[in-house]
Protein backbone atom coordinates (compact mmCIF):
# COMPACT_ATOMS: atom_id res chain seq x y z
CA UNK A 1 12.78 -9.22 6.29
CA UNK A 2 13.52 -6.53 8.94
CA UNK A 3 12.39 -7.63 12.35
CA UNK A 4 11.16 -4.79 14.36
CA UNK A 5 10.69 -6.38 17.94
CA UNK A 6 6.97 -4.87 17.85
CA UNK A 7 3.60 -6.74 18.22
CA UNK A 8 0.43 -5.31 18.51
CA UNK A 9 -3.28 -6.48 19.00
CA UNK A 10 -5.52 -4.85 17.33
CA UNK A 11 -9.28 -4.58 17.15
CA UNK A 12 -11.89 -6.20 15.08
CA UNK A 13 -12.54 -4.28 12.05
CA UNK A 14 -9.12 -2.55 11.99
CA UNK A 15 -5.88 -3.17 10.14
CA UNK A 16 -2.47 -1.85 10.23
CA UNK A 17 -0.25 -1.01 7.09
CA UNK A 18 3.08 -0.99 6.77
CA UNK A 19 4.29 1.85 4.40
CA UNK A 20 7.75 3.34 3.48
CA UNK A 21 9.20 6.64 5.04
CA UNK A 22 9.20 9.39 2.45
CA UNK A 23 12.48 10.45 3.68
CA UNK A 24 14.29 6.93 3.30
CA UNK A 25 12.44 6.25 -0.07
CA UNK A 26 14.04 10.10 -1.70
CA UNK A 27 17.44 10.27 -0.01
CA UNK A 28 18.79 6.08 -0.08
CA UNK A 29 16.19 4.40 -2.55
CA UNK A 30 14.92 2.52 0.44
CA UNK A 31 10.89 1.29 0.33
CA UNK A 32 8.99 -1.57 1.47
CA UNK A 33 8.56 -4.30 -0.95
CA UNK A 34 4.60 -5.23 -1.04
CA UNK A 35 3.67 -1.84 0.33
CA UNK A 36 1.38 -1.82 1.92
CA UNK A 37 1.61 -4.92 3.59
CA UNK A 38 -1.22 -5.52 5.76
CA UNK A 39 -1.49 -6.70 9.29
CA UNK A 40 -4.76 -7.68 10.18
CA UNK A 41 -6.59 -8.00 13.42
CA UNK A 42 -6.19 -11.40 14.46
CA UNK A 43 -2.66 -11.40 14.48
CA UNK A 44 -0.15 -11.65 17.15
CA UNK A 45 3.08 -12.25 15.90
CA UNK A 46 6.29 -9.67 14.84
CA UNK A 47 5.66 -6.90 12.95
CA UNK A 48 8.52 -7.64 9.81
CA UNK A 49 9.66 -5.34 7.09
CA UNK A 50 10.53 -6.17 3.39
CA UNK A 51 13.14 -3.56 3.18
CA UNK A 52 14.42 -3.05 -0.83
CA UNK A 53 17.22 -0.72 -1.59
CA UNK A 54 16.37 0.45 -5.39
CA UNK A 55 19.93 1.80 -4.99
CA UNK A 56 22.30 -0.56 -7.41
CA UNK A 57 25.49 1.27 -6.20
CA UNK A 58 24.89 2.69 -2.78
CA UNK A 59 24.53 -0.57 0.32
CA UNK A 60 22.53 0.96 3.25
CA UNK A 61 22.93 0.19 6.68
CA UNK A 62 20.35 0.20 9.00
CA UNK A 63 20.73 -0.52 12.86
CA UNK A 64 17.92 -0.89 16.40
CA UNK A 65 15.86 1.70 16.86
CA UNK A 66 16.25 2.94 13.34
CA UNK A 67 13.07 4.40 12.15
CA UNK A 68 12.88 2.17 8.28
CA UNK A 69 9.10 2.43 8.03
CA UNK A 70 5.70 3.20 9.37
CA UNK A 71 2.56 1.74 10.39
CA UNK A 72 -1.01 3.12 9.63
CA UNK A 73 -3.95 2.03 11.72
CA UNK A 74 -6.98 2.39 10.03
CA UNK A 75 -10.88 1.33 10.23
CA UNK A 76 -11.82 -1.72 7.37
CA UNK A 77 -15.09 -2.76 6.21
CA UNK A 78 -15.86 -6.39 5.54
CA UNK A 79 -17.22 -6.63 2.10
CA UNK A 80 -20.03 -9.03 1.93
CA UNK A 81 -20.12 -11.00 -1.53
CA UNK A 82 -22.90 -11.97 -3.59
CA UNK A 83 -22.82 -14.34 -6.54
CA UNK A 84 -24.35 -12.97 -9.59
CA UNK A 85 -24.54 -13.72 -13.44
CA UNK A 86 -23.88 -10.16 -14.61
CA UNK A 87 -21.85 -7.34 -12.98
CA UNK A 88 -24.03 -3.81 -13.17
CA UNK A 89 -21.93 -1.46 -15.79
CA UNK A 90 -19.70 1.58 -14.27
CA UNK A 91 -18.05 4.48 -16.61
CA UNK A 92 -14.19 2.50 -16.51
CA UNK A 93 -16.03 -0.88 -17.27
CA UNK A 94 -13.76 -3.52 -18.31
CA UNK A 95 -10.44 -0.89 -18.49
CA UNK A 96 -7.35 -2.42 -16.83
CA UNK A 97 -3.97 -0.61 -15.92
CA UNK A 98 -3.64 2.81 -17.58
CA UNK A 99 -6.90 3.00 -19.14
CA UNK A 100 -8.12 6.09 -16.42
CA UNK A 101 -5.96 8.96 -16.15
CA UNK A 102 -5.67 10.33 -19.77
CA UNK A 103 -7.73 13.11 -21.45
CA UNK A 104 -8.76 12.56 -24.91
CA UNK A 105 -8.07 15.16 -27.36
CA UNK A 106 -9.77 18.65 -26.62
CA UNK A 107 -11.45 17.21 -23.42
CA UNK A 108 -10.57 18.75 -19.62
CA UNK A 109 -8.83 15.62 -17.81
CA UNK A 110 -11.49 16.07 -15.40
CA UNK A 111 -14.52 15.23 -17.51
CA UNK A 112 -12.86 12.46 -19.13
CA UNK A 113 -13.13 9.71 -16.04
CA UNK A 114 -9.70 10.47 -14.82
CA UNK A 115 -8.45 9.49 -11.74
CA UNK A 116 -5.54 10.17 -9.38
């Protein structure tokens, strides 16, 4: 956990998300361990980074005012849930990890329900 000396307040119905720098992540194996990891609106404390070097061999040093990640302010909805017996069917249905993605034989990857 990287402290960053930065604390924000943001508005209702935004959130900020921390993501790795490209640059870090290609040249040093650096990223941000639970990316995105979300701030959310109400609070008020320090802004931390999980910092992970995927590098085995190479130790990276970072120092203040080193630029190790960024933050993305966006606009969230609030979902609103409702209790029901049966969920209405959708094309993926019940597909978990990898299921989207892969054309079957002789179909166009793009009329097979694949997504990027």
């Amino acid at each position: 956990m990287v402290p960053t000396g930065v604390s924000i307040a943001l508005p209702d119905g935004y959130a900020a998300f921390v993501v790795p720098r490209s640059g870090l992540a290609s040249k040093h194996g650096i990223t941000v361990v639970n990316s995105p990891g979300t701030v959310d609106a109400g609070y008020r404390g320090e802004i931390k980074v999980t910092l992970l070097n995927t590098d085995r061999t190479e130790p990276y040093a970072i120092s203040a005012g080193d630029r190790i990640a960024q933050l993305v302010i966006m606009p969230v909805v609030r979902a609103r849930f409702v209790p029901v017996e049966k969920l209405p069917g959708s094309q993926r249905g019940e597909g978990g990890f990898g299921s989207t993605g892969y054309a079957t034989a002789g179909q166009n990857p793009n009329q097979s329900g694949a997504t990027s």
